[in-house]
N, C-alpha and C. Protein backbone atom coordinates (compact mmCIF):
# COMPACT_ATOMS: atom_id res chain seq x y z
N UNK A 1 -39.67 -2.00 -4.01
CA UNK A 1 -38.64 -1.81 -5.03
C UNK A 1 -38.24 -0.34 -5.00
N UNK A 2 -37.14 0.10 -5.00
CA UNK A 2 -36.37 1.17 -5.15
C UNK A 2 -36.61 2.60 -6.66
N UNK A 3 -36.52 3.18 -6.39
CA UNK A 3 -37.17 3.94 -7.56
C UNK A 3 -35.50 3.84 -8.64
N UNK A 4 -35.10 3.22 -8.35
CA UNK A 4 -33.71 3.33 -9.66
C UNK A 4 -34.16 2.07 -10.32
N UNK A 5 -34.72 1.24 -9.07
CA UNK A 5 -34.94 -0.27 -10.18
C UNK A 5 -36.28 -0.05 -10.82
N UNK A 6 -37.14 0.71 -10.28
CA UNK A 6 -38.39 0.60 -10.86
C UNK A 6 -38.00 1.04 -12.56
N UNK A 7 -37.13 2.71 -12.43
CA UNK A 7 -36.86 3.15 -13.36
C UNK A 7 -36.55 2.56 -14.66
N UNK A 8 -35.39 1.57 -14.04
CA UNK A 8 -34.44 0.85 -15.05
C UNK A 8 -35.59 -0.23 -15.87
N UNK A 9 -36.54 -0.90 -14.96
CA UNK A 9 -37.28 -1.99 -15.36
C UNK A 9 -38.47 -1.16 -16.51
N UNK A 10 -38.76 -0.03 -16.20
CA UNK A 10 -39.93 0.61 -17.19
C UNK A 10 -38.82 0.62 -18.32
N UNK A 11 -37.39 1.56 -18.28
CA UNK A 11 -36.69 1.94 -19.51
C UNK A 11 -36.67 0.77 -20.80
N UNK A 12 -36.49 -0.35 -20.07
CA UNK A 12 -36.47 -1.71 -20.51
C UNK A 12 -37.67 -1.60 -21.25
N UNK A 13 -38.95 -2.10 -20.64
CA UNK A 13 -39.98 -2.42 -21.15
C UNK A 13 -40.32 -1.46 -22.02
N UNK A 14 -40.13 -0.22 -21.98
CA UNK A 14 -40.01 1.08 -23.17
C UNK A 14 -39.13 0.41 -24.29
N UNK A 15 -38.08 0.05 -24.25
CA UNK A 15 -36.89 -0.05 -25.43
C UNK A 15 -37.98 -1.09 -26.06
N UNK A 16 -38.43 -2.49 -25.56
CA UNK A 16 -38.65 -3.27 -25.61
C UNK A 16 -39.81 -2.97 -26.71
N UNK A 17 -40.78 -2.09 -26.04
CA UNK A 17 -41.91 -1.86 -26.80
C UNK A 17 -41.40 -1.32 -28.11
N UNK A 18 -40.80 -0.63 -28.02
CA UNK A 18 -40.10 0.39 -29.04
C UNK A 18 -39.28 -0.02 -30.73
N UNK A 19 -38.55 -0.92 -29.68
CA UNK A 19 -38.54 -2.17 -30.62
C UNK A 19 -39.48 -3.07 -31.34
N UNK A 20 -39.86 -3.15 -31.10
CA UNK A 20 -41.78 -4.03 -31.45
C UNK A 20 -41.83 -3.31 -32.04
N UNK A 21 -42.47 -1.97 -32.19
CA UNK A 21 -42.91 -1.55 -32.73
C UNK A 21 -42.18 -1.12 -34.05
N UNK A 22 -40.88 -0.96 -33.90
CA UNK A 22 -40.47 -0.76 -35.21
C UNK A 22 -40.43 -1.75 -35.97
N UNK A 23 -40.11 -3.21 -35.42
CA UNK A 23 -40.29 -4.44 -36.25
C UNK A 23 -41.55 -4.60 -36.86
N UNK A 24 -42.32 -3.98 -36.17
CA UNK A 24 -43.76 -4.26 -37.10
C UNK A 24 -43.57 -3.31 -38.29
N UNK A 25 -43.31 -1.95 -37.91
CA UNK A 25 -43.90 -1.02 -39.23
C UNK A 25 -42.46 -1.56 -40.13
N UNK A 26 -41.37 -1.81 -40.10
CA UNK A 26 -40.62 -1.98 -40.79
C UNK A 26 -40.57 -3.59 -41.79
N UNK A 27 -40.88 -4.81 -40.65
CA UNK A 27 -40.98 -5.60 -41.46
C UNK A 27 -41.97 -6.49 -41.34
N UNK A 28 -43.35 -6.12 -41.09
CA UNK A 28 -44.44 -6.47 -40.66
C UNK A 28 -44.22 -7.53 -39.51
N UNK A 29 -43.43 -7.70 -38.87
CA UNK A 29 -42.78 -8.55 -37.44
C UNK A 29 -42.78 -8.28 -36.38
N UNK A 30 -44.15 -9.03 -35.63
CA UNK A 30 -44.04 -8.71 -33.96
C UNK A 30 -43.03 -9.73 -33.18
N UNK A 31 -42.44 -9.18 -32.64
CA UNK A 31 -41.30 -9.88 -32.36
C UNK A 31 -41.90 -10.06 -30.81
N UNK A 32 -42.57 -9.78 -29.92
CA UNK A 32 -43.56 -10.43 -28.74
C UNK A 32 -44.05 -11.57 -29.12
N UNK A 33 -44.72 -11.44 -30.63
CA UNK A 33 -46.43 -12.48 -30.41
C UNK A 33 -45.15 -13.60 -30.99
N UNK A 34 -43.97 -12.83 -31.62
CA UNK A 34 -43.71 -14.35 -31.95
C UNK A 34 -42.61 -15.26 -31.06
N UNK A 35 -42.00 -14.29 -29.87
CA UNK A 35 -41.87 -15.04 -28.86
C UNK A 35 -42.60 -15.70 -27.98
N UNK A 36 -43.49 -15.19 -27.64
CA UNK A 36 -45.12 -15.78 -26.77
C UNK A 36 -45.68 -15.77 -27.31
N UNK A 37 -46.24 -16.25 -28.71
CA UNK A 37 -47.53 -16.63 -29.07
C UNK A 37 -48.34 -17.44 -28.71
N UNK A 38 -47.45 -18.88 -27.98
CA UNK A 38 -47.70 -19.94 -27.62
C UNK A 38 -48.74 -18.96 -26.06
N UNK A 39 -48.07 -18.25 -25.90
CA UNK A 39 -48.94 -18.04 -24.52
C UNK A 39 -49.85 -16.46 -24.56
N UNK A 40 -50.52 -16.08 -24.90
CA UNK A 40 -51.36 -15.24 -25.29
C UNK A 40 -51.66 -13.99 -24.05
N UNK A 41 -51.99 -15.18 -22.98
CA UNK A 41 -52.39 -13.95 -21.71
C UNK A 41 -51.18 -13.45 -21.54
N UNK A 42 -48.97 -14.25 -21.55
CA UNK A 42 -48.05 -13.47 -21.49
C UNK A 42 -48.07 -12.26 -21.89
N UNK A 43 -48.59 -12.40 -23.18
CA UNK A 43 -48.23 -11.94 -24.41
C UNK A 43 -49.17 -10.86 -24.01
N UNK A 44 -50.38 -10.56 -23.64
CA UNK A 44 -51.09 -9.31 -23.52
C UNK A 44 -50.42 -8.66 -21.95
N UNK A 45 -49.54 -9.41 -21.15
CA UNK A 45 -49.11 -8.58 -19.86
C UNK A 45 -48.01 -8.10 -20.10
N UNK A 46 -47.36 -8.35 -21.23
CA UNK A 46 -46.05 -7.85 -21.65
C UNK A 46 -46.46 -6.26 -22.26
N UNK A 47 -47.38 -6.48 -23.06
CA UNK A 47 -47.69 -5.34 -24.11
C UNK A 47 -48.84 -4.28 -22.50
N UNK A 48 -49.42 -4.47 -21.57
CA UNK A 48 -49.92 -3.61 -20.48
C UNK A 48 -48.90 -3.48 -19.42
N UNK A 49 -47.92 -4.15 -19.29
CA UNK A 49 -46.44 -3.60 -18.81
C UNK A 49 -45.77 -2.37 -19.31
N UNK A 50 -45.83 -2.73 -20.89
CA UNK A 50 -45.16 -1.80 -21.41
C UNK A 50 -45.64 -0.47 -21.36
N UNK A 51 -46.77 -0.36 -21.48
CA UNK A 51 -47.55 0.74 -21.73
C UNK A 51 -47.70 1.53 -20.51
N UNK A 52 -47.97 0.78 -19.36
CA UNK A 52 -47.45 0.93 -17.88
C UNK A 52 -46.35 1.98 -17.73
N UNK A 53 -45.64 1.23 -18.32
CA UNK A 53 -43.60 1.84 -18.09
C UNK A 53 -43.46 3.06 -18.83
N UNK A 54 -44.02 3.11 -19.98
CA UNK A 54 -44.71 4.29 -20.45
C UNK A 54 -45.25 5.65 -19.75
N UNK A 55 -46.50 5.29 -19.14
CA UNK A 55 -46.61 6.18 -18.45
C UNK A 55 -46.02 6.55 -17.68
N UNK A 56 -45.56 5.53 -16.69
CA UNK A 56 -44.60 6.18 -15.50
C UNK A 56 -43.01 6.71 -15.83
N UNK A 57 -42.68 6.40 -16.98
CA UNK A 57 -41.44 7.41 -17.06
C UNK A 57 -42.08 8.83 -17.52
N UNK A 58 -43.51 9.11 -18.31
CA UNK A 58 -43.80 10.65 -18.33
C UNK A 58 -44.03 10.87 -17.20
N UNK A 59 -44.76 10.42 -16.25
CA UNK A 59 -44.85 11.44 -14.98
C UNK A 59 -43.69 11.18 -14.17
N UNK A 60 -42.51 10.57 -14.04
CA UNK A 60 -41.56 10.50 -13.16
C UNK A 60 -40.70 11.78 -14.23
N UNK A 61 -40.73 11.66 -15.46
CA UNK A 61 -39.83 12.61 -16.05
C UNK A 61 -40.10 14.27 -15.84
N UNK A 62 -41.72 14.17 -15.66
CA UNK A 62 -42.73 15.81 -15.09
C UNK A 62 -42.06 15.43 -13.70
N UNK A 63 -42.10 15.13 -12.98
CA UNK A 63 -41.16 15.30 -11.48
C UNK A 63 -40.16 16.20 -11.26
């Protein structure tokens, strides 16, 4: 994969998280568990994706 798509796919999973997370503190609403709740292991590779995408935009951004 190309480092523009890698990029674009972490930015995503950043917004994504980001989002979550404000739905929780704002209206106690995980908006993951309650799309995949039904599937649990999704649901924990979504949230170690994210965190993933995380890191690699700080050290691609230290670049």
């Amino acid at each position: 994969m190309d480092k523009k798509a890698m990029h674009m796919w972490a930015f995503w999973l950043v917004i994504i998280g980001a989002i979550n997370w404000g739905l929780i503190g704002l209206l106690d609403l995980n908006l993951v568990n309650n799309l995949l709740g039904g599937w649990p292991v999704i649901e924990r590779i979504v949230y170690i994706l994210v965190g993933i995408s995380g890191l690699y935009l700080i050290v691609d951004k230290k670049k």
